[in-house]
N, C-alpha and C. Protein backbone atom coordinates (compact mmCIF):
# COMPACT_ATOMS: atom_id res chain seq x y z
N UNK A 1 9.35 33.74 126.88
CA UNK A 1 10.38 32.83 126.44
C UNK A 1 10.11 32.39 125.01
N UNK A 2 11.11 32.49 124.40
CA UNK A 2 10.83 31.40 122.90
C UNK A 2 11.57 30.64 122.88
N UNK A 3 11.13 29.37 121.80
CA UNK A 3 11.48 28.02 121.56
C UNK A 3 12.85 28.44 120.30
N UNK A 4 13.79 27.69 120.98
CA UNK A 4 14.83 27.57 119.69
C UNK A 4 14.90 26.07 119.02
N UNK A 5 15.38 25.95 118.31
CA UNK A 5 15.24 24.57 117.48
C UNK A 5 16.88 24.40 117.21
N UNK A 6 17.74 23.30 117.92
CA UNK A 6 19.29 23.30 117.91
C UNK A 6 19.42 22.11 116.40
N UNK A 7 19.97 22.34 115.83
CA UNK A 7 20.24 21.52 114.38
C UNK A 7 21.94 21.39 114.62
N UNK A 8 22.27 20.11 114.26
CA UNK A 8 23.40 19.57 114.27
C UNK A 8 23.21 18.98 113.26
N UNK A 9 24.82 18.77 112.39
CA UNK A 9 24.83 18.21 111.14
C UNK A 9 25.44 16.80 110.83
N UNK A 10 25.06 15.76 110.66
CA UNK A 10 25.32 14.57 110.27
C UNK A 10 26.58 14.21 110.57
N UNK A 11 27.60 15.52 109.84
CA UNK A 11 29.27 15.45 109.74
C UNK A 11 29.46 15.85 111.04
N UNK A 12 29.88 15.48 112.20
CA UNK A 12 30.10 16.51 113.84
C UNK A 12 30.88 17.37 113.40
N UNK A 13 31.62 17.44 112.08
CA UNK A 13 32.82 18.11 112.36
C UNK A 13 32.87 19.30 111.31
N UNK A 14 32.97 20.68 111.96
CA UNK A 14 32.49 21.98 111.48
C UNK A 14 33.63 22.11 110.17
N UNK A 15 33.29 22.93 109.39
CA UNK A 15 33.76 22.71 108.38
C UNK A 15 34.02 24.51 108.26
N UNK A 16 34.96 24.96 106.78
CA UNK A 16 35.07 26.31 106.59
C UNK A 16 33.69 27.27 106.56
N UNK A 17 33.18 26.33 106.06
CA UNK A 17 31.25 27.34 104.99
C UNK A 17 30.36 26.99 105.80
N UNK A 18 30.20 25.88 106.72
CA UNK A 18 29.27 25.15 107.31
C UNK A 18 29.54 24.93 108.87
N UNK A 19 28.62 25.71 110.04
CA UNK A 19 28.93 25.40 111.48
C UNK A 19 28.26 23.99 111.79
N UNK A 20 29.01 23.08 112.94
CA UNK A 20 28.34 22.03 113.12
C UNK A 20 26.90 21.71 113.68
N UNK A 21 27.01 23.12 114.66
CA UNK A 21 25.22 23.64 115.04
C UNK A 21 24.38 24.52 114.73
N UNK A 22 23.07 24.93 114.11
CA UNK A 22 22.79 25.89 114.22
C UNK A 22 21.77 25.70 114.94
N UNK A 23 21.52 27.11 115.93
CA UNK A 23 20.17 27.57 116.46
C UNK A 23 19.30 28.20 115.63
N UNK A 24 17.95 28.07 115.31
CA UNK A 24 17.15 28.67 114.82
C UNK A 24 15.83 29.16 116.06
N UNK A 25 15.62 30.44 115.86
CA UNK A 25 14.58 31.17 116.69
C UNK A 25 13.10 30.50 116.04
N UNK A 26 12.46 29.47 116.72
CA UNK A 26 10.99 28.84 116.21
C UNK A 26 9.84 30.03 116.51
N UNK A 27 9.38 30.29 115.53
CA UNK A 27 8.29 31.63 115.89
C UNK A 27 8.15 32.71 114.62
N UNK A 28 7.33 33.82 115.08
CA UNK A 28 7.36 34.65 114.06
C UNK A 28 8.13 35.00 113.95
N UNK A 29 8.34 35.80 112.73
CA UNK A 29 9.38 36.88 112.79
C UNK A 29 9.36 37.91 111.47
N UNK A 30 9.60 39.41 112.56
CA UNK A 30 9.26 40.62 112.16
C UNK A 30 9.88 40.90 110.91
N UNK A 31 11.35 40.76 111.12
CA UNK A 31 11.94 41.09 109.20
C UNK A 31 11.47 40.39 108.25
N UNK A 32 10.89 39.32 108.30
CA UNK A 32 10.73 38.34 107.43
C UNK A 32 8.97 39.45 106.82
N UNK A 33 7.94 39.13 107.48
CA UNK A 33 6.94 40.18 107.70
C UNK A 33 6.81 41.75 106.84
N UNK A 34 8.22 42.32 107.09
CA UNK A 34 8.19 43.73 106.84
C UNK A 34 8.71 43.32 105.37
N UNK A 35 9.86 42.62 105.52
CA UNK A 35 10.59 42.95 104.20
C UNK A 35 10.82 41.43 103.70
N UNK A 36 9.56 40.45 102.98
CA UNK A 36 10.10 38.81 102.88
C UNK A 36 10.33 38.76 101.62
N UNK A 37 10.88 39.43 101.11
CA UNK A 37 11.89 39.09 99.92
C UNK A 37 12.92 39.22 99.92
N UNK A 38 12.98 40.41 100.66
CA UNK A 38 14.94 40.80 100.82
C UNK A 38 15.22 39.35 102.06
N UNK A 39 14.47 39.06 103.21
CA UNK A 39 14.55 38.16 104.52
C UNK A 39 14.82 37.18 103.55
N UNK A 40 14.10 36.34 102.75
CA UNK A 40 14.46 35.07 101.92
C UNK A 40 15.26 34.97 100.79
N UNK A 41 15.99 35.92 100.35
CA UNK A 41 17.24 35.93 99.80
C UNK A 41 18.26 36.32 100.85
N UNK A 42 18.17 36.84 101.61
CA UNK A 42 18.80 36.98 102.42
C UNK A 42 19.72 35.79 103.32
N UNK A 43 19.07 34.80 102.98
CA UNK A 43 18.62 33.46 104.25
C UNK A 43 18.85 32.11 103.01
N UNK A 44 18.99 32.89 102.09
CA UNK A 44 19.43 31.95 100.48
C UNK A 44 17.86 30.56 100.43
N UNK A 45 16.52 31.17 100.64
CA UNK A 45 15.99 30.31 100.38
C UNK A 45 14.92 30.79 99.15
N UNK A 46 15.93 30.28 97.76
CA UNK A 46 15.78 31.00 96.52
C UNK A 46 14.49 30.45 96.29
N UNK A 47 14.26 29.49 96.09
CA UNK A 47 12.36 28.60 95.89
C UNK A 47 11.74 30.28 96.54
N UNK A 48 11.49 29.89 97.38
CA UNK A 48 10.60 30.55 98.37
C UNK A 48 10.52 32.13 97.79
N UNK A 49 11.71 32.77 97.68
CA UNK A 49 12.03 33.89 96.87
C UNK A 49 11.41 33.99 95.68
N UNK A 50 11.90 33.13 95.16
CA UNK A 50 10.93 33.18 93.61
C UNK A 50 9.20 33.24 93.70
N UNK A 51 8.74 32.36 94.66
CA UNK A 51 7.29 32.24 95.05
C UNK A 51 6.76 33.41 95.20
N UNK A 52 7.70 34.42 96.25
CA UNK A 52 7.13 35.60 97.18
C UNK A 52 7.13 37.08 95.93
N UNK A 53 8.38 36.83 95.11
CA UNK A 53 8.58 37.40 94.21
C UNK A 53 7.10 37.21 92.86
N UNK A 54 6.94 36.04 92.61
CA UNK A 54 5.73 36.01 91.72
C UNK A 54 4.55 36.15 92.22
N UNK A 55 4.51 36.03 93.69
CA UNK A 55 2.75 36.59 94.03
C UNK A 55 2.96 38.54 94.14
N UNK A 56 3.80 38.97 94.54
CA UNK A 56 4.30 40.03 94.68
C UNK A 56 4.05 40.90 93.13
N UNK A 57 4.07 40.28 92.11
CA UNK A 57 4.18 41.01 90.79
C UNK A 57 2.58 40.43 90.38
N UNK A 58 1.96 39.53 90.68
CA UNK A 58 0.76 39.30 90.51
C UNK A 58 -0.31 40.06 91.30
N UNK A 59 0.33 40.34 92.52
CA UNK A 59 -0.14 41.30 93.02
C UNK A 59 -0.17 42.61 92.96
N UNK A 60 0.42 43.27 92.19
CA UNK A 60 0.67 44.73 91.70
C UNK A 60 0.06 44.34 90.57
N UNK A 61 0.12 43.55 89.56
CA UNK A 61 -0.71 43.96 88.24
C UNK A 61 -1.98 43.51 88.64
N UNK A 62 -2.82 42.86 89.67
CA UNK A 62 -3.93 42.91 90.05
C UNK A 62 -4.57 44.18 90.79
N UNK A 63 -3.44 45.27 91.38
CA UNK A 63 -3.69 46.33 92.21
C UNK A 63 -4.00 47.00 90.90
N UNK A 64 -3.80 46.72 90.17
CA UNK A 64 -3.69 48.42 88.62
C UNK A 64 -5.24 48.50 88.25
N UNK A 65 -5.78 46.93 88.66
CA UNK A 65 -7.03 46.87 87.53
C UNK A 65 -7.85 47.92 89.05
N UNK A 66 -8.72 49.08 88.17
CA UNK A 66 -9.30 50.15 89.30
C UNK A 66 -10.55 48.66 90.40
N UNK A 67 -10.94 47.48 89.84
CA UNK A 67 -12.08 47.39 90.69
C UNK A 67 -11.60 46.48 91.64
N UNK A 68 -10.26 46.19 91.46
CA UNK A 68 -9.28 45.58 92.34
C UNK A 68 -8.35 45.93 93.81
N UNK A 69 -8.01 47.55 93.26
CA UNK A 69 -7.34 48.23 93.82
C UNK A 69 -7.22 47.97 95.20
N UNK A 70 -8.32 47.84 96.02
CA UNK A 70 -8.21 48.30 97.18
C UNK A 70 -8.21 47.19 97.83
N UNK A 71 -8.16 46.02 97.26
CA UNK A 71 -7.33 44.99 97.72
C UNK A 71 -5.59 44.90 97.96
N UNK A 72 -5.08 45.43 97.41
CA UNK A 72 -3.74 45.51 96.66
C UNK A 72 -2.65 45.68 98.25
N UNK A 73 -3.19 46.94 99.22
CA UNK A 73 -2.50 46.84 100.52
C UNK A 73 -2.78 45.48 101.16
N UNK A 74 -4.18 45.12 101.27
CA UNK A 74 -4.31 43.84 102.28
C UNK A 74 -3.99 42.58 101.57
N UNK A 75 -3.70 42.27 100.89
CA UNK A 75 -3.45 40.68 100.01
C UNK A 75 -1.80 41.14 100.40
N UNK A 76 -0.89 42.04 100.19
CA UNK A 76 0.45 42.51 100.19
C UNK A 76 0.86 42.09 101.94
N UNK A 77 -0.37 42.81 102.93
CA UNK A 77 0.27 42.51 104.24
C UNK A 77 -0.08 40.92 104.53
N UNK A 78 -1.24 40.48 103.69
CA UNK A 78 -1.08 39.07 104.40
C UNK A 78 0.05 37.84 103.35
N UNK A 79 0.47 38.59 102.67
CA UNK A 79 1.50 37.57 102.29
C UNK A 79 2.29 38.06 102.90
N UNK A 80 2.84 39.06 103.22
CA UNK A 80 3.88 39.27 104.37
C UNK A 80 3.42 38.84 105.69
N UNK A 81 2.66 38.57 106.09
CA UNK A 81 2.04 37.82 107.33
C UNK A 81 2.48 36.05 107.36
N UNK A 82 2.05 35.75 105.79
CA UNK A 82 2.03 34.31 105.65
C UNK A 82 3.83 33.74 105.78
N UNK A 83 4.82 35.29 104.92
CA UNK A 83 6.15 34.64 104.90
C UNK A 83 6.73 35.22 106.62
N UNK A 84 6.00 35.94 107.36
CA UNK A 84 6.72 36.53 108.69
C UNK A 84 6.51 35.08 109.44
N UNK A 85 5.20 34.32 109.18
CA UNK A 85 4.37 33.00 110.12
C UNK A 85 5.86 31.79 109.99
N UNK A 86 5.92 31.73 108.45
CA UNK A 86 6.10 30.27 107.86
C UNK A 86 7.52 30.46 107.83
N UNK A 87 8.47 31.54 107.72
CA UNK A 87 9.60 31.65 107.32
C UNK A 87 11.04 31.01 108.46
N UNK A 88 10.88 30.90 109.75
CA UNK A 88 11.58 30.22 110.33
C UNK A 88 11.83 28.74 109.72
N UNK A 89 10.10 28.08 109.48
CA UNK A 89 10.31 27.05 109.31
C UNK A 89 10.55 26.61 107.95
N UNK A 90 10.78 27.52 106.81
CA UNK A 90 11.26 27.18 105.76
C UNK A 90 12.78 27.09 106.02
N UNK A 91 13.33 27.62 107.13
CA UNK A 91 15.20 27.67 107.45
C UNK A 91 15.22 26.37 107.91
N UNK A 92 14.75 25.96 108.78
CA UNK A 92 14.85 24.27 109.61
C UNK A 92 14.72 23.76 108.33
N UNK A 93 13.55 23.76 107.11
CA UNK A 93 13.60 22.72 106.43
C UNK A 93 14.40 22.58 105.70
N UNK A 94 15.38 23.87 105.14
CA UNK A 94 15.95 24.31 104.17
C UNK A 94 17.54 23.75 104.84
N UNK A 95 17.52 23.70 106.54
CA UNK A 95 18.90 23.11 106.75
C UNK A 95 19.03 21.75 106.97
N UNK A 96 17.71 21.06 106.90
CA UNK A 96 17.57 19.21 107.35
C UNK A 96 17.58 19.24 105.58
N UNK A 97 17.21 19.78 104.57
CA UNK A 97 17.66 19.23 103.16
C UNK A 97 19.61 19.35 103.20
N UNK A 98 20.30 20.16 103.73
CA UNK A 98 22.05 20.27 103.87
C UNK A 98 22.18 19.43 104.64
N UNK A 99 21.47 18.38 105.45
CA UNK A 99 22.42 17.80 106.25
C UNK A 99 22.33 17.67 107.79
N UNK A 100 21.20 18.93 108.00
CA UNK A 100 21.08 18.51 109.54
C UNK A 100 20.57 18.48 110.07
N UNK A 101 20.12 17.16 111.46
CA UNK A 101 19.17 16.79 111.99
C UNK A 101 18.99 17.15 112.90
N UNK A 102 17.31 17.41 113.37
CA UNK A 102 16.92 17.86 114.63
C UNK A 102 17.99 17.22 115.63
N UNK A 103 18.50 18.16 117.10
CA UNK A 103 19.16 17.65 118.60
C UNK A 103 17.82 17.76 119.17
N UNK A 104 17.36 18.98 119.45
CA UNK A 104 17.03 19.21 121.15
C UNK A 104 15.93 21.08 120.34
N UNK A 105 15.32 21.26 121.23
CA UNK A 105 14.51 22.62 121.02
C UNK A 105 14.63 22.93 122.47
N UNK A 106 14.84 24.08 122.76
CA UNK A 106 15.08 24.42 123.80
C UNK A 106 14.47 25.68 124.05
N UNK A 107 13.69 25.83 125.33
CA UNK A 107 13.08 27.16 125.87
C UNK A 107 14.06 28.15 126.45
N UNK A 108 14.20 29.03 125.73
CA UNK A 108 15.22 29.93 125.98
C UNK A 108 14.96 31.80 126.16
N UNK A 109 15.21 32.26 126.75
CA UNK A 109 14.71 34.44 126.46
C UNK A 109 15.95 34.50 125.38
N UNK A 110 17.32 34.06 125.40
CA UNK A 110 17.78 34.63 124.45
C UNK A 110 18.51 33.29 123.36
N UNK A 111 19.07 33.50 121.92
CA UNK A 111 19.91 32.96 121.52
C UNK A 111 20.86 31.90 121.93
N UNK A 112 21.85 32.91 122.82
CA UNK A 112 23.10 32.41 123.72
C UNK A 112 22.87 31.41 124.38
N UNK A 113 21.36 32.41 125.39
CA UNK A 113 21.06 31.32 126.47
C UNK A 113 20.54 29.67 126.18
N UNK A 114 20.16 29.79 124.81
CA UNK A 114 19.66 28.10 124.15
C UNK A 114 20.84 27.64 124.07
N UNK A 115 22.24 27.93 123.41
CA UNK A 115 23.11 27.39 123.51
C UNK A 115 23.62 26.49 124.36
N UNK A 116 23.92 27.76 125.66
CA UNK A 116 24.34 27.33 126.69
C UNK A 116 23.26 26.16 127.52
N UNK A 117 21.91 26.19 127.56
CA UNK A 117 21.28 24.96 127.93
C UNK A 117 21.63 24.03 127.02
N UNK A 118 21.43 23.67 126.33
CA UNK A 118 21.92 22.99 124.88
C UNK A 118 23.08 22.41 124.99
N UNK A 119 24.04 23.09 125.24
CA UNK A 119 25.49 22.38 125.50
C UNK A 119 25.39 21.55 127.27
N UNK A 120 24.79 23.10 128.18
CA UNK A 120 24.32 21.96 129.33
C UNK A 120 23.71 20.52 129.66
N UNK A 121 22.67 20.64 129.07
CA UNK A 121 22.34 19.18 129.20
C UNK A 121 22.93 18.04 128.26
N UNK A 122 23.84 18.19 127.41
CA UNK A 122 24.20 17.50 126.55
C UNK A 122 25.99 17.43 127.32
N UNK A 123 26.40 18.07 128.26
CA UNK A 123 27.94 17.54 128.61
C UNK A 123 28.23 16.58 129.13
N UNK A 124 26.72 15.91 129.55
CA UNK A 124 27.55 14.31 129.99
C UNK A 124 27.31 13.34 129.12
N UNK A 125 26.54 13.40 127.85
CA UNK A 125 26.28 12.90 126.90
C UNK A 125 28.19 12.44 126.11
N UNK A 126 27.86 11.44 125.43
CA UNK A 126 28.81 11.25 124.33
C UNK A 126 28.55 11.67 123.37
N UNK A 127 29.34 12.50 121.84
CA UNK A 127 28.90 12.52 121.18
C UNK A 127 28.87 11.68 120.28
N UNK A 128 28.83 10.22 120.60
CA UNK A 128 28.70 9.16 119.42
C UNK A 128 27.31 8.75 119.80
N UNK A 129 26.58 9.56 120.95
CA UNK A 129 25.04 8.97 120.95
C UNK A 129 24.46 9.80 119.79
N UNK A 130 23.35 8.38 120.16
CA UNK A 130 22.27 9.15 118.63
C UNK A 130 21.54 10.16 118.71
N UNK A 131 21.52 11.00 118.02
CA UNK A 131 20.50 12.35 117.95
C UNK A 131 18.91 11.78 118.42
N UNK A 132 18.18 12.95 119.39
CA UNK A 132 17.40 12.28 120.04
C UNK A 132 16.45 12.46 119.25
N UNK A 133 16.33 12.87 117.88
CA UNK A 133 15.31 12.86 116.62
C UNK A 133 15.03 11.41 116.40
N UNK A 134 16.22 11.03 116.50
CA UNK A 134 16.62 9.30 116.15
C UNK A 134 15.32 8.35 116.97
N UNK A 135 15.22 8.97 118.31
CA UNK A 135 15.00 8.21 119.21
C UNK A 135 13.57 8.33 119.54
N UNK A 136 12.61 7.49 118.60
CA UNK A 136 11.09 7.89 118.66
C UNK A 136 10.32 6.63 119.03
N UNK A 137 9.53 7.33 120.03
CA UNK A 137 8.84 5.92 121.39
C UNK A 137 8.22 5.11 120.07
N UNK A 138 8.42 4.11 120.16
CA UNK A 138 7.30 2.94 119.05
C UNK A 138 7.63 2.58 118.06
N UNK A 139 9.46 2.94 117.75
CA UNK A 139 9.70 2.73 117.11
C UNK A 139 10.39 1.53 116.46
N UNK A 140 10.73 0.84 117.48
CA UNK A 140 11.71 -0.83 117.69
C UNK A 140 10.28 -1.55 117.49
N UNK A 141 9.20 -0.91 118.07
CA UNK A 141 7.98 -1.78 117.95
C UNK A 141 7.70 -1.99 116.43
N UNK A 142 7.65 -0.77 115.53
CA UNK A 142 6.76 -0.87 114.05
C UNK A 142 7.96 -1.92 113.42
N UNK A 143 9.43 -1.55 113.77
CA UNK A 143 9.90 -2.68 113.25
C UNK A 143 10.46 -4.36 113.41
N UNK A 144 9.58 -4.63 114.63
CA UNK A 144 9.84 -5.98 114.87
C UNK A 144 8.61 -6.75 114.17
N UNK A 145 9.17 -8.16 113.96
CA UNK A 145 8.50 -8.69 112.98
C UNK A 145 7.19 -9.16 113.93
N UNK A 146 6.15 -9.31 112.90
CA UNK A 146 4.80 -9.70 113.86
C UNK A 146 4.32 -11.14 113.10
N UNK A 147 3.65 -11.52 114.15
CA UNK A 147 3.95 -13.12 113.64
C UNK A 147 2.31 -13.22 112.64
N UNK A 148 2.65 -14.67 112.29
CA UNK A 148 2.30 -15.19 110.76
C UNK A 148 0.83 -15.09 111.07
N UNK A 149 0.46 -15.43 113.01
CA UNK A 149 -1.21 -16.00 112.29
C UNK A 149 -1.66 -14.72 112.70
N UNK A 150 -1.11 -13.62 112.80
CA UNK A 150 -2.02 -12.19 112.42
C UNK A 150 -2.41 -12.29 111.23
N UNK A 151 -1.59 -13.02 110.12
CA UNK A 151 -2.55 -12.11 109.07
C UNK A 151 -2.82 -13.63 108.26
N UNK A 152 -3.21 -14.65 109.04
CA UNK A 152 -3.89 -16.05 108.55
C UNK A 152 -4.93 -15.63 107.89
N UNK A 153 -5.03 -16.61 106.66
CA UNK A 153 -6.20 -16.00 106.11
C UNK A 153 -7.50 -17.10 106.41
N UNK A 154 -8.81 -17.04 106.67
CA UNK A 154 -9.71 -18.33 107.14
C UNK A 154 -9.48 -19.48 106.63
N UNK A 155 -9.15 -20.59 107.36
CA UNK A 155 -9.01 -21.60 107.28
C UNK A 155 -7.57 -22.39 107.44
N UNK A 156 -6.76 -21.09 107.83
CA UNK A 156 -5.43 -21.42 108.19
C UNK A 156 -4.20 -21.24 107.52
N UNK A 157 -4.38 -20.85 106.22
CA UNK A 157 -3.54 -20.56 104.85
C UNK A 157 -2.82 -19.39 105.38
N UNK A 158 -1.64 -19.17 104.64
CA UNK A 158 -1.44 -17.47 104.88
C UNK A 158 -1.69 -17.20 103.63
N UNK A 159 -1.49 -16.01 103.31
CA UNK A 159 -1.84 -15.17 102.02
C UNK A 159 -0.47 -15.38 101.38
C-alpha cells in the first residue's frame, strides 16, 4: 500500500487552471530517479530544476578531470537517488506555497482508490469544517493565556 497526501485549496471552489484537490503519491519515485530534470520541469518546479541542472553540469566538468572520472556515474545516480527520494515532497511543498492545505493522507494500492476513501470518510463532514491540518492536539492550550505568578519575579514583582 502507499500513502497519498489529499491537498485541498483554501478557495473550495475549482477554478479553470487550478483543481480544488490534489492527490499526491508520498514516496519514491522512479521517473523522478531516471530522468529528474525532465520530472522537475515537468512538474514546473523551476528552483529545483535549476539546482539539479547546476549539479548536473558540475558534475560532468568534474567527470572530464581524468583523476575524477570514475566518480562521474556514481555522484550522477545518487543525485538522481536524492531527486527520485525528495521529489514528491518538493510537489506538496510547491502546492501549500499556491494555496493548499494539508486534508487527510490516506493509505491507499491505487490513486482512485485514495480518492474514493477520501471523499468516503469526509461525506458526512460539512465542508465549512476546518481542515484537519487546522486541528492540532495542544493547540487552544499554547494559546490560552497563563497566569501572572508563573513568571513572578522573587519577591513578588512581575518583570
Amino acid at each position: 500500500m502507499a500513502r497519498y497526501v489529499i491537498l485541498r485549496h483554501e478557495d473550495a471552489t475549482p477554478s479553470a487552471n487550478r483543481p480544488a484537490v490534489l492527490t499526491i503519491r508520498d514516496g519514491f519515485s522512479l521517473l523522478a530517479f531516471l530522468f529528474p530534470l525532465f520530472w522537475l520541469i515537468w512538474h514546473r518546479l523551476w528552483i529545483a530544476a535549476l539546482a539539479v541542472l547546476a549539479a548536473s553540469v558540475a558534475l560532468a566538468l568534474l567527470a572530464r578531470d581524468p583523476q575524477w572520472a570514475l566518480l562521474g556515474l556514481p555522484l550522477n545516480l545518487l543525485l538522481g537517488a536524492f531527486v527520485g527520494l525528495e521529489a514528491q515532497g518538493w510537489r506538496i511543498g510547491a502546492a501549500r506555497l499556491r494555496g493548499y492545505r494539508l486534508a487527510d493522507i490516506v493509505d491507499a494500492d491505487t490513486r482512485d482508490e485514495a480518492e474514493l476513501r477520501f471523499v468516503a470518510m469526509n461525506a458526512a463532514t460539512n465542508d465549512a469544517a476546518p481542515l484537519k491540518a487546522d486541528m492540532v492536539p495542544g493547540r487552544g492550550l499554547a494559546a490560552a493565556e497563563t497566569p501572572d505568578f508563573l513568571f513572578a519575579a522573587p519577591g513578588g514583582v512581575n518583570r
